[in-house]
N, C-alpha and C. Protein backbone atom coordinates (compact mmCIF):
# COMPACT_ATOMS: atom_id res chain seq x y z
N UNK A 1 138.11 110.22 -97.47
CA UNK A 1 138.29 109.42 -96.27
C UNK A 1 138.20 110.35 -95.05
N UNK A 2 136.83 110.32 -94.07
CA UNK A 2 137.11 110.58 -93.21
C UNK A 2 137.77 110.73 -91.97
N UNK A 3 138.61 108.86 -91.81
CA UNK A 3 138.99 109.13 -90.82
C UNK A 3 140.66 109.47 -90.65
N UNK A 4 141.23 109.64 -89.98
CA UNK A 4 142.67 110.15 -89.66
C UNK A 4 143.52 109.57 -89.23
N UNK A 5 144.94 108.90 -89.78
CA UNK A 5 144.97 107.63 -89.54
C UNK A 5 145.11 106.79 -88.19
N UNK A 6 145.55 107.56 -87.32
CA UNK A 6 145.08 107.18 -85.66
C UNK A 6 144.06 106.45 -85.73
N UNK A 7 142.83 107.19 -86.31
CA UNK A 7 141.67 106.16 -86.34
C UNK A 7 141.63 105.07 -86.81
N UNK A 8 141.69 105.26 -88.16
CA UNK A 8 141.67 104.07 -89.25
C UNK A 8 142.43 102.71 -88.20
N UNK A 9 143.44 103.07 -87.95
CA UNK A 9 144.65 102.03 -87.16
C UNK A 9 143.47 101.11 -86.08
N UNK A 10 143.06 102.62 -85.23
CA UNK A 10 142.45 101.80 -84.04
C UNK A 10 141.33 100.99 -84.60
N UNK A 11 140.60 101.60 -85.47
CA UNK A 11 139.46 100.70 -86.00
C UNK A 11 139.75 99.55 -86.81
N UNK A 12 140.66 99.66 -87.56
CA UNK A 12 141.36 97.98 -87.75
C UNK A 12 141.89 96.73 -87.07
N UNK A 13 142.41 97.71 -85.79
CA UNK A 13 143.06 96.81 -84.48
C UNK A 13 141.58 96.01 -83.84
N UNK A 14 140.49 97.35 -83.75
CA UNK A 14 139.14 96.80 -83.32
C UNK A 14 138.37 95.09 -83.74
N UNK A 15 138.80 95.53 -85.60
CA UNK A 15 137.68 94.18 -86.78
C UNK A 15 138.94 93.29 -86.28
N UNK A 16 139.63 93.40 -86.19
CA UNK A 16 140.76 92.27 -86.06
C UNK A 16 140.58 91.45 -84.93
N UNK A 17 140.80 92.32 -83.76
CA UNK A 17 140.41 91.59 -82.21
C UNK A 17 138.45 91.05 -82.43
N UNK A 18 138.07 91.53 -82.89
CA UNK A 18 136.30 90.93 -83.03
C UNK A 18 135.99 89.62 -83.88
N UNK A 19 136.99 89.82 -85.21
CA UNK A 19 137.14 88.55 -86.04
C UNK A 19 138.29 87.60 -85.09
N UNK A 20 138.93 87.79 -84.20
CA UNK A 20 139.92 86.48 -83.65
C UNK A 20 139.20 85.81 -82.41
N UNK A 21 138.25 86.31 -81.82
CA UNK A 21 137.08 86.34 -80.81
C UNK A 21 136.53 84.45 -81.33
N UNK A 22 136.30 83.68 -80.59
CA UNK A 22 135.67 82.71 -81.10
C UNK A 22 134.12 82.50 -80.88
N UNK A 23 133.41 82.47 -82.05
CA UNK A 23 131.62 83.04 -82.03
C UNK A 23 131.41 81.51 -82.18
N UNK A 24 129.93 81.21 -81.80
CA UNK A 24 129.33 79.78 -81.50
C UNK A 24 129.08 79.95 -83.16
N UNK A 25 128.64 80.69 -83.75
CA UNK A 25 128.15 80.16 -85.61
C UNK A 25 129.71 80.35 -86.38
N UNK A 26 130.60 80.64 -85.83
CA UNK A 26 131.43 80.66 -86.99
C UNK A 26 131.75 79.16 -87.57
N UNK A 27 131.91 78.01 -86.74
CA UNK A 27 131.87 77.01 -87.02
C UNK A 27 130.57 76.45 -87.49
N UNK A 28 129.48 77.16 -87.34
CA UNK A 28 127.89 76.22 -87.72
C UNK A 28 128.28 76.15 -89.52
N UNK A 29 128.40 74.83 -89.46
CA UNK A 29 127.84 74.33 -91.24
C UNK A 29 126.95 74.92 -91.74
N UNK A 30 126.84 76.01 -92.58
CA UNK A 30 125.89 76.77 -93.89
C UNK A 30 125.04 75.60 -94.53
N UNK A 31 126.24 74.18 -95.27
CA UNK A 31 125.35 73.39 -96.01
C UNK A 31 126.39 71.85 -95.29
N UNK A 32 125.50 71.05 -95.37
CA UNK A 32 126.50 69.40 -94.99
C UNK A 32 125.40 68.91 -96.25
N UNK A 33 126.74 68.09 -96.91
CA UNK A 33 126.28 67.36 -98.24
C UNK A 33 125.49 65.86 -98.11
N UNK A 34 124.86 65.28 -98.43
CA UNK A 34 124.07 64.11 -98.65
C UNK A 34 125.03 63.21 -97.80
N UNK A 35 125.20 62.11 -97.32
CA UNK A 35 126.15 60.96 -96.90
C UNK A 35 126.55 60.32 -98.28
N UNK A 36 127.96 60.11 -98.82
CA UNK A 36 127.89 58.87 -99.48
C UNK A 36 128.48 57.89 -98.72
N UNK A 37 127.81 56.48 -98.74
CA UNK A 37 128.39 55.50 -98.19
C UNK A 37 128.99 54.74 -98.65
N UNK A 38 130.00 53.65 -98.16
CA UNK A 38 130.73 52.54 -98.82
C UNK A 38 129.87 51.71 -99.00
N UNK A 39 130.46 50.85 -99.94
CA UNK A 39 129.30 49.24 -100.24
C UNK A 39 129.05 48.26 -99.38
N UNK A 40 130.16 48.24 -98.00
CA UNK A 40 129.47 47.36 -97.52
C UNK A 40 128.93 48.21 -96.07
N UNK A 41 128.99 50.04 -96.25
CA UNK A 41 127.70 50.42 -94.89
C UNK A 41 128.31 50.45 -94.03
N UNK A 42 129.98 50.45 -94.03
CA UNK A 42 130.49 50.82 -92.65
C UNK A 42 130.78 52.01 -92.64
N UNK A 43 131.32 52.98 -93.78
CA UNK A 43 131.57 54.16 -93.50
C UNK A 43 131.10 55.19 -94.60
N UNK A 44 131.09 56.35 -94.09
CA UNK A 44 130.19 57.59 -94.93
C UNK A 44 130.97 58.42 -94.94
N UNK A 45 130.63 59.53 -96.06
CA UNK A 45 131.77 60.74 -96.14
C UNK A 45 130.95 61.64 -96.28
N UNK A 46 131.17 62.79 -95.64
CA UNK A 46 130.03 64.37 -95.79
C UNK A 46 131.19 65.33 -95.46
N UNK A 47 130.32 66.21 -96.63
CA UNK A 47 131.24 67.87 -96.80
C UNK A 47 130.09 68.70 -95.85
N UNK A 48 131.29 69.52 -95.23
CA UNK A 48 130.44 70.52 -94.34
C UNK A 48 131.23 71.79 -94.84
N UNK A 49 130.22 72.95 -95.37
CA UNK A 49 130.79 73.77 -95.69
C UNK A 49 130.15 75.26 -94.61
N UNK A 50 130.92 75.92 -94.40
CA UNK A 50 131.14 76.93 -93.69
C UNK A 50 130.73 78.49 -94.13
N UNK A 51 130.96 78.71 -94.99
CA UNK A 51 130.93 79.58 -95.76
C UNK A 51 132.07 80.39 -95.83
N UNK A 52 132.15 81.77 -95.57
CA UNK A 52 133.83 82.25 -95.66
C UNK A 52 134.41 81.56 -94.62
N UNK A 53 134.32 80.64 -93.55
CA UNK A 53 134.96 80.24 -92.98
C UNK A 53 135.67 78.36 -93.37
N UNK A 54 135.30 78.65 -94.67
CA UNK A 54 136.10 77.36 -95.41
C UNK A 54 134.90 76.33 -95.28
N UNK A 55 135.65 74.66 -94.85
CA UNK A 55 134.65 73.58 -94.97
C UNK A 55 135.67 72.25 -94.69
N UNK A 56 135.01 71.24 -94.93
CA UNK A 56 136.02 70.05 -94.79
C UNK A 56 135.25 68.92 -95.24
N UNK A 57 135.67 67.75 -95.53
CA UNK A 57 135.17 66.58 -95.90
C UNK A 57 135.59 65.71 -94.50
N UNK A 58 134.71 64.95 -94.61
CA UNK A 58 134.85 63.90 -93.11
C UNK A 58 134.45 62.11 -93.48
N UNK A 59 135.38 61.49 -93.21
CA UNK A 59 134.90 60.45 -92.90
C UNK A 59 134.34 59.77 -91.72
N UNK A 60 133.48 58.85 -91.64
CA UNK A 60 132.74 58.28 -90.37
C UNK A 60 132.80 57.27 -90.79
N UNK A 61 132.81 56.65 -89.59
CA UNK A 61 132.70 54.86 -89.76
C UNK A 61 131.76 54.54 -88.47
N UNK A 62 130.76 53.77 -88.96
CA UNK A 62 130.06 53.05 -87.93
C UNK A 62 130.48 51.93 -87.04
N UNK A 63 130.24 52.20 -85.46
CA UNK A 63 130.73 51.75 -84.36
C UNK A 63 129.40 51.27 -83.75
N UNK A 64 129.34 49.65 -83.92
CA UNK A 64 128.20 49.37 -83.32
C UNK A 64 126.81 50.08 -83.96
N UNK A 65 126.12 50.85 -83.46
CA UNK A 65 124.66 51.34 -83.77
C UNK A 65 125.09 52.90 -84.02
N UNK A 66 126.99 53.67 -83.70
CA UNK A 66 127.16 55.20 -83.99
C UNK A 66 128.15 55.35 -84.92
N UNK A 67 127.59 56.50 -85.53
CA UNK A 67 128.62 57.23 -86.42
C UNK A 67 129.95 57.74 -85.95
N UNK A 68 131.19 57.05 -85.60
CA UNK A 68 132.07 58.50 -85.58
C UNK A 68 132.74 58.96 -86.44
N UNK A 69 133.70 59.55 -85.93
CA UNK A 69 134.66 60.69 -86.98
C UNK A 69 135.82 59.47 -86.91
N UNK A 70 135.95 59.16 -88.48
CA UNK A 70 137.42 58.26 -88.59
C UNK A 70 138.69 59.40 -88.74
N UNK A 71 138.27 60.48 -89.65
CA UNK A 71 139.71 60.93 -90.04
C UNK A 71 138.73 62.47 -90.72
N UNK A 72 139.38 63.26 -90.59
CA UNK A 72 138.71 64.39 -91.77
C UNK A 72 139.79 64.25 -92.72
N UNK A 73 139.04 64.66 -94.03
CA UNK A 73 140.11 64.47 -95.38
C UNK A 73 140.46 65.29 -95.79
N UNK A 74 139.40 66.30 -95.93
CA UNK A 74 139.97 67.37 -96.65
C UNK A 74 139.45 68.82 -95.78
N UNK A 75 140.38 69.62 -95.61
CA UNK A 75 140.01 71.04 -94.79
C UNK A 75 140.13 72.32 -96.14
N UNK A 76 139.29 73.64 -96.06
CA UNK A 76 139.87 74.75 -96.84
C UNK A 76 139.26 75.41 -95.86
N UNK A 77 140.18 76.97 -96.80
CA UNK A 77 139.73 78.14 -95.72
C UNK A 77 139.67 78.91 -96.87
N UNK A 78 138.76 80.35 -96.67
CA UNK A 78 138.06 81.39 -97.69
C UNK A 78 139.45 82.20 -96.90
């Protein structure tokens, strides 16, 4: 190990403050799953997964001619 632990410290304090930083892709969905819909077409459920930054399941319900967000169901984190 090169460095000495002064260093090591500061360079951990560094990844720490860079990973708590909020980046525009940390939230971008890696994969969003197919829609499944209910039978009678009012509402859909899709997994959006994140990658190490976890994922969630979502429900939507159609409003008129739009999709919104009824409720998210399920959240994880890596």
């Amino acid at each position: 190990n090169s460095l000495d632990k002064s260093q090591r410290k500061l360079l951990i304090n560094e990844v720490k403050k860079y990973n708590a930083n909020e980046m525009f892709y940390r939230n971008f969905p890696l994969e969003v799953s197919k829609p499944i819909y209910s039978s009678d077409g009012k509402f859909a459920v899709i997994g959006f997964s994140r990658g190490n930054n976890g994922g969630e399941i979502v429900l939507y319900k159609l409003v008129g001619e739009k999709w919104e967000v009824e409720t998210g169901l399920i959240r994880w984190a890596h």
